[in-house]
N, C-alpha and C. Protein backbone atom coordinates (compact mmCIF):
# COMPACT_ATOMS: atom_id res chain seq x y z
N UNK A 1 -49.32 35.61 -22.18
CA UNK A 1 -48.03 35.53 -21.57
C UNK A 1 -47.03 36.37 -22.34
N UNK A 2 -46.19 36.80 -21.27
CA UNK A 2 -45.00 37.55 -21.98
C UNK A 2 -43.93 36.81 -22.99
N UNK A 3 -43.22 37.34 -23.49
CA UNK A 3 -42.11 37.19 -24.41
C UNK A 3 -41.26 36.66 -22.74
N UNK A 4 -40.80 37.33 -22.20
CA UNK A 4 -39.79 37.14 -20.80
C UNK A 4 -40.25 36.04 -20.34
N UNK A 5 -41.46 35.74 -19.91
CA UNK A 5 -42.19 34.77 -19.24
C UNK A 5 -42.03 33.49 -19.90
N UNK A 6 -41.95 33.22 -20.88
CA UNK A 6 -41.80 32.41 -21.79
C UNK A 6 -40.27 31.78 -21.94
N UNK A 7 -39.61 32.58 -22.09
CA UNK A 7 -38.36 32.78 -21.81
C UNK A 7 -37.39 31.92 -20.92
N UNK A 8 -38.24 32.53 -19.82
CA UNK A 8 -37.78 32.59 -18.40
C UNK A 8 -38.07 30.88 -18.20
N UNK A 9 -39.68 30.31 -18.68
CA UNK A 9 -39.90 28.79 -18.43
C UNK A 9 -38.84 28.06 -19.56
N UNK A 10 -38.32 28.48 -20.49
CA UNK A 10 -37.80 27.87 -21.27
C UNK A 10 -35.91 27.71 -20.88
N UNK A 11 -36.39 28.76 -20.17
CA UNK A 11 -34.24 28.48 -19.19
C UNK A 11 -34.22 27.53 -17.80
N UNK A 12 -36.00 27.89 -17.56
CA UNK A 12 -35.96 27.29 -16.17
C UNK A 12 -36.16 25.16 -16.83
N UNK A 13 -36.87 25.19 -17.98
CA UNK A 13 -36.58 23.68 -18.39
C UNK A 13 -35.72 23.25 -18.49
N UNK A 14 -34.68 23.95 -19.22
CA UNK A 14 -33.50 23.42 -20.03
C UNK A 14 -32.35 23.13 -18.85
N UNK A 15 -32.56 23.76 -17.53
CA UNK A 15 -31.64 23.63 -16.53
C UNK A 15 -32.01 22.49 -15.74
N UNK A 16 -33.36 22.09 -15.62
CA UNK A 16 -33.96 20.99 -15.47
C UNK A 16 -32.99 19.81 -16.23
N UNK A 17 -33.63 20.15 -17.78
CA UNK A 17 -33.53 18.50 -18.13
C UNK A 17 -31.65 18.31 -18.53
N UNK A 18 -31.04 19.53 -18.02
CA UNK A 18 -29.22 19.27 -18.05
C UNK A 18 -29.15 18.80 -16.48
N UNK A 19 -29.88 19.43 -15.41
CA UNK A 19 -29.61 18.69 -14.14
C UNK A 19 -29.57 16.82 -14.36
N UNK A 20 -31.26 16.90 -15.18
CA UNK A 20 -31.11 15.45 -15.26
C UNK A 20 -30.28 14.58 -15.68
N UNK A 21 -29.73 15.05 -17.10
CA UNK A 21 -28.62 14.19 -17.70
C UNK A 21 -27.27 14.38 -16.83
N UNK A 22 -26.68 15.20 -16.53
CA UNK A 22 -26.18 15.09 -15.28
C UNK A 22 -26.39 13.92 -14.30
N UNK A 23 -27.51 13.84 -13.21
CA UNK A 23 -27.47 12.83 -12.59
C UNK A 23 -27.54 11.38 -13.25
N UNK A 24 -28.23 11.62 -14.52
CA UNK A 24 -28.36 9.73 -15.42
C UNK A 24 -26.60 9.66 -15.55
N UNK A 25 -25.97 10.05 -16.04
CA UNK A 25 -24.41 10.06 -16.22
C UNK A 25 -23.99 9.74 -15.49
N UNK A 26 -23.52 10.16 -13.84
CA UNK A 26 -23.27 10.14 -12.61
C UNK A 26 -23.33 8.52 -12.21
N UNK A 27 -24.92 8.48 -12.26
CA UNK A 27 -25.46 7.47 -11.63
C UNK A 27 -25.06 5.94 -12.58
N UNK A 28 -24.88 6.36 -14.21
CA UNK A 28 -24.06 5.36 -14.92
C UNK A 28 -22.11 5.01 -15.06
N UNK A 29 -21.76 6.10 -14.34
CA UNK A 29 -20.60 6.12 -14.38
C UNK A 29 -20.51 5.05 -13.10
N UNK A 30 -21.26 5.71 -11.76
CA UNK A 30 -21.49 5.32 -10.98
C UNK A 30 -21.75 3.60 -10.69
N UNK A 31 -22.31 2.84 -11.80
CA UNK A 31 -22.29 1.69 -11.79
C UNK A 31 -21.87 0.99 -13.03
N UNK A 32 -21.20 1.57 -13.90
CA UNK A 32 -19.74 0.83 -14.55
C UNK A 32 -18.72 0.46 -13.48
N UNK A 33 -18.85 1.60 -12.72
CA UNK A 33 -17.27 1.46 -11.73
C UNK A 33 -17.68 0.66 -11.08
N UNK A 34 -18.75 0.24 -10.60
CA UNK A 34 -18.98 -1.20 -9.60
C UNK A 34 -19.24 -2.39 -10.08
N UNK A 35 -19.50 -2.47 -11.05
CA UNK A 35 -19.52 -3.83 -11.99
C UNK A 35 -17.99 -4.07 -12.35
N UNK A 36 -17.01 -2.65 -13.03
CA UNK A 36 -15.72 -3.25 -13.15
C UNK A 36 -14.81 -3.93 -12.15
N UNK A 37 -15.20 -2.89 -10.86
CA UNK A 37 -14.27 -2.84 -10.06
C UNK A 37 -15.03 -3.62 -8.35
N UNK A 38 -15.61 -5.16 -9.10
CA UNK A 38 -16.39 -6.03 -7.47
C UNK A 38 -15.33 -5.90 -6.63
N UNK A 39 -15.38 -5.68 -5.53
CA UNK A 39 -14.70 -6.30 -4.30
C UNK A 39 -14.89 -7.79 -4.04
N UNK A 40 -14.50 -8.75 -4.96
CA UNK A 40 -14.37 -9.77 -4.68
C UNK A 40 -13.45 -10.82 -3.57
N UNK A 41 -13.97 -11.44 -2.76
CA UNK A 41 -12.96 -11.66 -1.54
C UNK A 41 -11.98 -12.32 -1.74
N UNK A 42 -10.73 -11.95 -1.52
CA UNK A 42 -9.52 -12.33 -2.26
C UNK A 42 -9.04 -13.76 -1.21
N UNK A 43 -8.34 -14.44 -1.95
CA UNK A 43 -8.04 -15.61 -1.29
C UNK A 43 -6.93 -15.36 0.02
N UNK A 44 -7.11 -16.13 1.13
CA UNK A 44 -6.16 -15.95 2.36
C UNK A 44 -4.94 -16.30 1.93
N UNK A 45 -3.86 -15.12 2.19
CA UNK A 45 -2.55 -15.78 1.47
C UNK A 45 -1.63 -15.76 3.12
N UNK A 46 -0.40 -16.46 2.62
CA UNK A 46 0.08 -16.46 4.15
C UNK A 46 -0.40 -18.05 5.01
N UNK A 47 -1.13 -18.69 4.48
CA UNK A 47 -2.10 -19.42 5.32
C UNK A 47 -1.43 -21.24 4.93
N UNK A 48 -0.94 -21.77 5.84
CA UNK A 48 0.15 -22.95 6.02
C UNK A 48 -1.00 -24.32 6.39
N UNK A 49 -1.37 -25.28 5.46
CA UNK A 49 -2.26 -25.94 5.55
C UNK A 49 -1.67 -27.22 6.13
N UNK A 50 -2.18 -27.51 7.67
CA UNK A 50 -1.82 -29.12 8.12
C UNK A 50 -2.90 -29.96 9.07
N UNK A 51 -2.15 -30.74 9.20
CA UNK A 51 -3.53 -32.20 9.58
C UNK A 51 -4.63 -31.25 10.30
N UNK A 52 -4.30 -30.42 11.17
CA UNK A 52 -5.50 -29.77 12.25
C UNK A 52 -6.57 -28.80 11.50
N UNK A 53 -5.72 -28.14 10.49
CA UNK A 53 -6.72 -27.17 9.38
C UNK A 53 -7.19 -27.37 8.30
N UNK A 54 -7.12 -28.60 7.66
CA UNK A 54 -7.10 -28.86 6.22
C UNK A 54 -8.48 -28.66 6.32
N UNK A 55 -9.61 -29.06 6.74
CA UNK A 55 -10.83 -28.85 6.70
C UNK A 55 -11.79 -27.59 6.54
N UNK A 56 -11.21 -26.77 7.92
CA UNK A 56 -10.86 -25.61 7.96
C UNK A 56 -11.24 -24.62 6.62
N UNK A 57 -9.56 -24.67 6.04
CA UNK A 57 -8.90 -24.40 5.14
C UNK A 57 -9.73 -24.56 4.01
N UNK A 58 -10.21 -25.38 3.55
CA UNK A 58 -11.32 -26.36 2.38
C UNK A 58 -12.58 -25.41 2.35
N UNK A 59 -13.31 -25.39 3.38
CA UNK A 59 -14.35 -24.88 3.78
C UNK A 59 -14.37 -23.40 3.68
N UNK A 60 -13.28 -23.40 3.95
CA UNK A 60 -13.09 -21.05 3.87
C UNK A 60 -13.22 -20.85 2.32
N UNK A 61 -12.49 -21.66 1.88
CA UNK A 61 -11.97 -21.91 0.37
C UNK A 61 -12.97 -22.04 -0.65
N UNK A 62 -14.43 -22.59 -0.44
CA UNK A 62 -15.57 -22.84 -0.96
C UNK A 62 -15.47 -23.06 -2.38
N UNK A 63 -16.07 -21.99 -3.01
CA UNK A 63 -15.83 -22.24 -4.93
C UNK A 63 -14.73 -21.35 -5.50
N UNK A 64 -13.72 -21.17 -4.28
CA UNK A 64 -12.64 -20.20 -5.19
C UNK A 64 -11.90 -21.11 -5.11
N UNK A 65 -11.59 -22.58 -5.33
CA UNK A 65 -10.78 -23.71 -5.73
C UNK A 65 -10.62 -23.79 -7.15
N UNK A 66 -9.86 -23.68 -7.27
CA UNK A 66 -9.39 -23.42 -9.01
C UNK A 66 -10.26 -24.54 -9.80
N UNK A 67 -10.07 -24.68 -10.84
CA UNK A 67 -10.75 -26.01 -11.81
C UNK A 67 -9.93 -27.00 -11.70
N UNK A 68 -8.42 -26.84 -11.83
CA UNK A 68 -7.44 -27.99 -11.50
C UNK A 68 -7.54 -28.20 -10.08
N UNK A 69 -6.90 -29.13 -9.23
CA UNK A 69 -6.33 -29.43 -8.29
C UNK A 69 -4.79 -29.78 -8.40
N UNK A 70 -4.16 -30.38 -6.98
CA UNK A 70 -2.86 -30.55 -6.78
C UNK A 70 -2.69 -31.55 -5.75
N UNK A 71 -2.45 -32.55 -6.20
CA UNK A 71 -2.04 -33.84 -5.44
C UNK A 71 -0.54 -33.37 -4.48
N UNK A 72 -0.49 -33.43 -3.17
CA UNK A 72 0.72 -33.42 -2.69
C UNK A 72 1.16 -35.02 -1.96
N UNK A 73 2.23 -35.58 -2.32
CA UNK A 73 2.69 -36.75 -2.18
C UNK A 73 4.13 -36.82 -1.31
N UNK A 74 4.04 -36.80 -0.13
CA UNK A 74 5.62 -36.94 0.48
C UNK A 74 4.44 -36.79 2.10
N UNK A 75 6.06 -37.54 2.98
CA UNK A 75 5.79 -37.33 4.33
C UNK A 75 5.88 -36.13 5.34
N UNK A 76 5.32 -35.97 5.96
CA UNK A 76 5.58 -34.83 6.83
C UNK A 76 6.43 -34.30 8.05
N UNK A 77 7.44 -36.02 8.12
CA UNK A 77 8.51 -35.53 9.10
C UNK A 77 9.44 -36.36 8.38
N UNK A 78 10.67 -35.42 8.35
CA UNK A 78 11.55 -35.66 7.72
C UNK A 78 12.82 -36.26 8.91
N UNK A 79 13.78 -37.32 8.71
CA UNK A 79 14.70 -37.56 9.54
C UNK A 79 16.05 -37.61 9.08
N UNK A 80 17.31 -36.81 9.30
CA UNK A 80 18.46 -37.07 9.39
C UNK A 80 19.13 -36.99 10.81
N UNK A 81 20.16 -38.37 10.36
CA UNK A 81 21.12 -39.06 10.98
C UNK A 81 21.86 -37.67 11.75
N UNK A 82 22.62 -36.52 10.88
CA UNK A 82 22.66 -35.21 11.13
C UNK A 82 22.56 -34.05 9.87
N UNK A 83 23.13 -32.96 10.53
CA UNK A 83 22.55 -31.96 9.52
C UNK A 83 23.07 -31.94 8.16
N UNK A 84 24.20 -32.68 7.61
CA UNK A 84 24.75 -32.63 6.36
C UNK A 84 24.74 -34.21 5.35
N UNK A 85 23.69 -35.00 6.24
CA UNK A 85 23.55 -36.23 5.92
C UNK A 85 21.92 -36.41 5.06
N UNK A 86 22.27 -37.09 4.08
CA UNK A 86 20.42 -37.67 3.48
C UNK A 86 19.59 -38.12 3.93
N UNK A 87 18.55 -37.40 3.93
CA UNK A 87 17.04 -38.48 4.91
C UNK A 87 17.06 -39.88 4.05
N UNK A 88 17.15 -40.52 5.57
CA UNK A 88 17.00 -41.95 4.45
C UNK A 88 14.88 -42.28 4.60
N UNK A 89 14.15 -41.27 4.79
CA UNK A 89 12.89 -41.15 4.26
C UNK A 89 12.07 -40.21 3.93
N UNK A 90 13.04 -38.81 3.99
CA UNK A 90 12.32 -37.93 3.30
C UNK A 90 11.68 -38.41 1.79
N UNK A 91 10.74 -38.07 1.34
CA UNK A 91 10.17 -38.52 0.00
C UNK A 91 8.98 -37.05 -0.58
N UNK A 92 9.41 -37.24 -1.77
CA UNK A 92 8.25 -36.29 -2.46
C UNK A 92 7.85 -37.02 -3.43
N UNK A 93 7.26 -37.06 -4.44
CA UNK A 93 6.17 -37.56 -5.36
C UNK A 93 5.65 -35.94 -6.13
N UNK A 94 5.51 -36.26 -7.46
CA UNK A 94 4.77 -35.26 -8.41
C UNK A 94 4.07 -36.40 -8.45
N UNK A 95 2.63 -36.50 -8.52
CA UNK A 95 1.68 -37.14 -8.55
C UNK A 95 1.54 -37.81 -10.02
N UNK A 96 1.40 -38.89 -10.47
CA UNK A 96 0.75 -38.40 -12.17
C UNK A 96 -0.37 -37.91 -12.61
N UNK A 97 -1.39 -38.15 -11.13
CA UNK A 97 -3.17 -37.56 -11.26
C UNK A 97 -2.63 -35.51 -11.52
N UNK A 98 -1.31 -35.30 -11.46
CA UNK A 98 -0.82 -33.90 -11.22
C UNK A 98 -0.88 -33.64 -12.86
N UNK A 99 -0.81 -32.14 -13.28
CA UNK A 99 -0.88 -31.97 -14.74
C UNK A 99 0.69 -30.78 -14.51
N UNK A 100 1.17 -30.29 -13.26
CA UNK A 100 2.09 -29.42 -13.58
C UNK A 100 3.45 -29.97 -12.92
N UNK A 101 4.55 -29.53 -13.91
CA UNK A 101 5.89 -30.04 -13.04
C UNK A 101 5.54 -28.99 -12.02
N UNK A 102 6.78 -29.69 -10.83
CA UNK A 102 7.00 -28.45 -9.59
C UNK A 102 8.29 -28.69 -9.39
N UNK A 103 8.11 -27.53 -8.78
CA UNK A 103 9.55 -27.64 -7.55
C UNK A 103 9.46 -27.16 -5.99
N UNK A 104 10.23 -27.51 -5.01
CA UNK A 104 9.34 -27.27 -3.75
C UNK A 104 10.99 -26.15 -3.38
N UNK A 105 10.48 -25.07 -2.29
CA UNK A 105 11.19 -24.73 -1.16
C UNK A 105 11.18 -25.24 -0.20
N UNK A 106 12.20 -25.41 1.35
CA UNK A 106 11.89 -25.64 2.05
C UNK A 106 12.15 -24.37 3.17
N UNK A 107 11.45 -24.10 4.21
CA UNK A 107 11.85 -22.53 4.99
C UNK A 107 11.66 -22.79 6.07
N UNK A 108 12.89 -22.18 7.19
CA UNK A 108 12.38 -22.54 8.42
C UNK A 108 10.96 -21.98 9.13
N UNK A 109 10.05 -21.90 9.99
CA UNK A 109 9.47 -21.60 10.09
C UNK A 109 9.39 -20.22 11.15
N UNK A 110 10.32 -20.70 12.09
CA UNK A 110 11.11 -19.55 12.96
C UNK A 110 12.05 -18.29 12.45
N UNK A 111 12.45 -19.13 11.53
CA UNK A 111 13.72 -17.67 10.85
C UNK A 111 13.67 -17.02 9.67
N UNK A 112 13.01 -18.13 8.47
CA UNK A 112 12.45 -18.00 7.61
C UNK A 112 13.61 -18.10 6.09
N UNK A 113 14.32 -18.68 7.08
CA UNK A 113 15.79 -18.98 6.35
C UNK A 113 15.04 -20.44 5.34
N UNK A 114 15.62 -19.97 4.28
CA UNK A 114 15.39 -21.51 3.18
C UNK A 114 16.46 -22.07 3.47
N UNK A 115 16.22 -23.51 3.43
CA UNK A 115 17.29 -24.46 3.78
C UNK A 115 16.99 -25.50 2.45
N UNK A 116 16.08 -25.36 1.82
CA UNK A 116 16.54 -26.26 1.08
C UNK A 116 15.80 -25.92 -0.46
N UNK A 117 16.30 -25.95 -1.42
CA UNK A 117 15.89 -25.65 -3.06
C UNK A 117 15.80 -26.43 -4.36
N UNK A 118 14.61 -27.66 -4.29
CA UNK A 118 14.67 -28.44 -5.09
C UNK A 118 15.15 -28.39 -6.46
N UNK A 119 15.11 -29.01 -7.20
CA UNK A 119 15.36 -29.07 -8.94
C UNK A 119 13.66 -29.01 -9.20
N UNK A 120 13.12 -29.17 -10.60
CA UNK A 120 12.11 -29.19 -11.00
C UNK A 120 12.06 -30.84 -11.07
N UNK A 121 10.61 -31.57 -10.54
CA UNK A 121 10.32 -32.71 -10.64
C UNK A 121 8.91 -32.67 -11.59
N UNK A 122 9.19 -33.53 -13.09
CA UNK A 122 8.30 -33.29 -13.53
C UNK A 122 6.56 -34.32 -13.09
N UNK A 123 5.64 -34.63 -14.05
CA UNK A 123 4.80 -35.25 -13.68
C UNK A 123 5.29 -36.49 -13.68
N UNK A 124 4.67 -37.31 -12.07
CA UNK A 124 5.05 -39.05 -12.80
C UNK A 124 6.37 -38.76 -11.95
N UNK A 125 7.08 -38.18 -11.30
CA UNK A 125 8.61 -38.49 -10.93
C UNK A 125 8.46 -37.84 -9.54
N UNK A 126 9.74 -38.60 -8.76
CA UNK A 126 9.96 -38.20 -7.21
C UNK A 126 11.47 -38.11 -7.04
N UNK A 127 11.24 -37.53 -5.78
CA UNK A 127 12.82 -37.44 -5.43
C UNK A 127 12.91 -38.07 -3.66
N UNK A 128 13.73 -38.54 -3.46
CA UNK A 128 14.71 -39.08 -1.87
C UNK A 128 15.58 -39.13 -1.98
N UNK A 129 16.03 -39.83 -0.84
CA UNK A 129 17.81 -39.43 -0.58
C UNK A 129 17.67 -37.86 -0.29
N UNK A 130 17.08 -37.36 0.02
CA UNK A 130 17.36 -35.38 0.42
C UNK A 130 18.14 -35.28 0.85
N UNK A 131 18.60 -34.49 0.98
CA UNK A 131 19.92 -33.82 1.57
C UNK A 131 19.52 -31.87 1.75
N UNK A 132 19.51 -31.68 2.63
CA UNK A 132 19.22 -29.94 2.73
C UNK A 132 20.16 -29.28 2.28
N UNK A 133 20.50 -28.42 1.79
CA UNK A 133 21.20 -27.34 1.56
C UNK A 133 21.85 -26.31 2.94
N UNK A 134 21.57 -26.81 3.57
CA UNK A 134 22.03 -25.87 4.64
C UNK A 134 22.53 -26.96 5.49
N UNK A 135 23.48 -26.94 6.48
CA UNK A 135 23.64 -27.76 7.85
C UNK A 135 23.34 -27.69 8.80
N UNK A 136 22.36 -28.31 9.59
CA UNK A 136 21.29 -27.69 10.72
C UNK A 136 21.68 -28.47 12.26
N UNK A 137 22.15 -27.85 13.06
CA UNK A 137 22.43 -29.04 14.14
C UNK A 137 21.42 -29.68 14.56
N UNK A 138 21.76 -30.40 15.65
CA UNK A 138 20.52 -31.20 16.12
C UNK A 138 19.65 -31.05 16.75
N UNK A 139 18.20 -31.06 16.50
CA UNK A 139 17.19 -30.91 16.87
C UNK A 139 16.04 -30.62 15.86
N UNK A 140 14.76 -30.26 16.76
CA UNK A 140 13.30 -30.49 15.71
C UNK A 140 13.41 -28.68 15.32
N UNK A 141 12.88 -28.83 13.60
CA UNK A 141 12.53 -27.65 13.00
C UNK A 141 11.23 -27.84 12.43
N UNK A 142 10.52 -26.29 12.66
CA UNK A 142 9.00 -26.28 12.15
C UNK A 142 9.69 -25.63 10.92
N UNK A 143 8.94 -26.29 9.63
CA UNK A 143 9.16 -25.86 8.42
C UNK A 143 8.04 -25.49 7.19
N UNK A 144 8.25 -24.86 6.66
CA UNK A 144 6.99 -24.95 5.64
C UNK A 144 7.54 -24.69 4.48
N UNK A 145 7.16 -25.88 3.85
CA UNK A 145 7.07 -26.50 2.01
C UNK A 145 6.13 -26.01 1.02
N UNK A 146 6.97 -25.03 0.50
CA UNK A 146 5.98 -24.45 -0.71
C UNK A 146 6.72 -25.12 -2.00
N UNK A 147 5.29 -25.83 -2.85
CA UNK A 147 5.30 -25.92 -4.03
C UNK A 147 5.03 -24.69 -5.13
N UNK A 148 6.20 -24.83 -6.22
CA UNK A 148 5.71 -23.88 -6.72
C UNK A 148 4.92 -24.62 -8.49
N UNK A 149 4.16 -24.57 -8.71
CA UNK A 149 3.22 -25.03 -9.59
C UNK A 149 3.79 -24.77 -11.16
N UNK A 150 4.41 -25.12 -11.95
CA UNK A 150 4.99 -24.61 -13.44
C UNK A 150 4.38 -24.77 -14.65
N UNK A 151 4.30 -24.04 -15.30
CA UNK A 151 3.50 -23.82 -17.08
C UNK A 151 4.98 -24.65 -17.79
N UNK A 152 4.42 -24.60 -19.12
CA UNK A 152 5.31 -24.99 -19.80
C UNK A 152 6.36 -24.40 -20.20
N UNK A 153 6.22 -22.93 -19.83
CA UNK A 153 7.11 -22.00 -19.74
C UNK A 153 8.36 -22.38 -18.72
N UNK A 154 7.60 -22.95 -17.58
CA UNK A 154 8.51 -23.15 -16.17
C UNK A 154 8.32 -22.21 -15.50
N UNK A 155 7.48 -21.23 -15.62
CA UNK A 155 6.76 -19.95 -14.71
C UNK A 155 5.96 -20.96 -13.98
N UNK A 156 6.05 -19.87 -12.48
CA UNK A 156 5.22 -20.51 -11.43
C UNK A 156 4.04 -19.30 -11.79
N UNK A 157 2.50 -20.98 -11.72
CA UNK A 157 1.65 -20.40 -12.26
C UNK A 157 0.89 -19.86 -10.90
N UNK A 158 1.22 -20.91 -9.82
CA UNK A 158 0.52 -21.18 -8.36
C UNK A 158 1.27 -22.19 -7.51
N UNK A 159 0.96 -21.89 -6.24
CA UNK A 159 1.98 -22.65 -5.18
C UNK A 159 1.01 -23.01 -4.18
N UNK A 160 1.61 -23.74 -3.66
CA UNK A 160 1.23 -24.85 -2.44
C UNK A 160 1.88 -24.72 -1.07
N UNK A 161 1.57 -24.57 -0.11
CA UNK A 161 1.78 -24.53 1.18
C UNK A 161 1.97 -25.57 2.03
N UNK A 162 2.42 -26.36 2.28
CA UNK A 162 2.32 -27.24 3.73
C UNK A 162 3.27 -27.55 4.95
N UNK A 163 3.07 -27.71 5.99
CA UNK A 163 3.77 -27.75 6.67
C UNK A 163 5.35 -29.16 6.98
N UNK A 164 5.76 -28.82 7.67
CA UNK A 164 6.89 -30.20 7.22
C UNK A 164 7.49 -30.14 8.34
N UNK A 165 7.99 -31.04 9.56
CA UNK A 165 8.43 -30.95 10.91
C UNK A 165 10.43 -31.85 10.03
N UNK A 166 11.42 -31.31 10.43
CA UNK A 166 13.07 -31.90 10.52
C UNK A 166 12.87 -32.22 11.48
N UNK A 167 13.69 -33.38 11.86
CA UNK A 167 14.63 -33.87 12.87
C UNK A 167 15.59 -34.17 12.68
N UNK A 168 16.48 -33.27 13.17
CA UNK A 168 18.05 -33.21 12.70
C UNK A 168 18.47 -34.50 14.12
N UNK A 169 19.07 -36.00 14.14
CA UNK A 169 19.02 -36.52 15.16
C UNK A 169 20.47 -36.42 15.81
N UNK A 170 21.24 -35.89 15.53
CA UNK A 170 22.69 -35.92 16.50
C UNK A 170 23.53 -34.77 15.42
C-alpha cells in the first residue's frame, strides 16, 4: 500500500469516529434536555370547585394533591337583610385540623368585582357577623371565595377556590 492510501484511510477514520462523537453529544445533550425539562401536566388553574364537581375535581387531581390538605369550614349561601347590613349567618372557620392562617376574597362571579377582603384568620379562629365591603342591591350573586393559604411570612403559599351564592334580600 501507498503512503496516500494509507493516508487517505486514516482521514477517512478520523472523520468517522468525529461524526460519531458528534452524534453521542447530540444525542446526550439531547436527553439532559428531556430529563430537565418533563412536560409535566400542570395543574387546572381557573377551576371553581362545588357540590356538582368536587369529585370530578378530586379525581382529575389524582397524586398532584399536595402532602398537606385544607379544611374549608363556612356555608355556601350567604344572607343579608340588605346590601350594607351583616349576614346574620354568613360563617367561616380556619379549621384547627388546618396548619396555615388564611384570608379569603370574595368576587363576583359575573363582573369579577371583589366585594369583599377579609383580615387574616389564624388557625383555630372564625369570623361572622360579615358585612361586604361593597353595597349590593337586592338580589342573588354567583360568587367565588378564594382562600389564600399563608407561611409564616404571611406570603400566600397556595389558594383555594369555592364557590359561594349572596342573597342580598331587600
Amino acid at each position: 500500500m501507498s503512503n496516500e492510501t494509507v493516508k487517505d484511510q486514516k482521514k477517512k477514520g478520523g472523520k468517522i469516529v468525529f461524526a460519531i462523537c458528534i452524534i453521542i453529544i447530540v444525542a446526550l445533550c439531547v436527553i439532559i434536555y428531556l430529563l430537565l425539562h418533563k412536560d409535566d401536566e400542570q395543574p387546572k388553574r381557573d377551576v371553581i370547585v362545588n357540590e356538582d364537581n368536587v369529585d370530578e375535581i378530586l379525581t382529575d387531581m389524582g397524586e398532584r394533591l399536595p402532602a398537606s390538605s385544607y379544611q374549608v369550614t363556612m356555608n355556601s349561601t350567604w344572607y343579608f337583610e340588605d346590601g350594607a347590613a351583616s349576614s346574620d349567618n354568613a360563617y367561616v372557620e380556619n379549621a384547627e385540623a388546618n396548619k396555615n392562617p388564611v384570608y379569603f376574597d370574595v368576587t363576583r362571579s359575573d363582573t369579577g368585582e371583589t366585594i369583599l377582603e377579609s383580615p387574616i384568620i389564624p388557625v383555630g379562629k372564625h369570623m361572622d357577623d360579615i358585612a361586604l365591603d361593597t353595597d349590593l342591591s337586592a338580589g342573588t350573586y354567583d360568587c367565588v371565595m378564594t382562600y389564600h393559604l399563608l407561611d409564616d411570612e404571611e406570603e400566600t403559599v397556595s389558594t383555594v377556590r369555592v364557590s359561594l351564592k349572596i342573597v342580598i334580600q331587600s
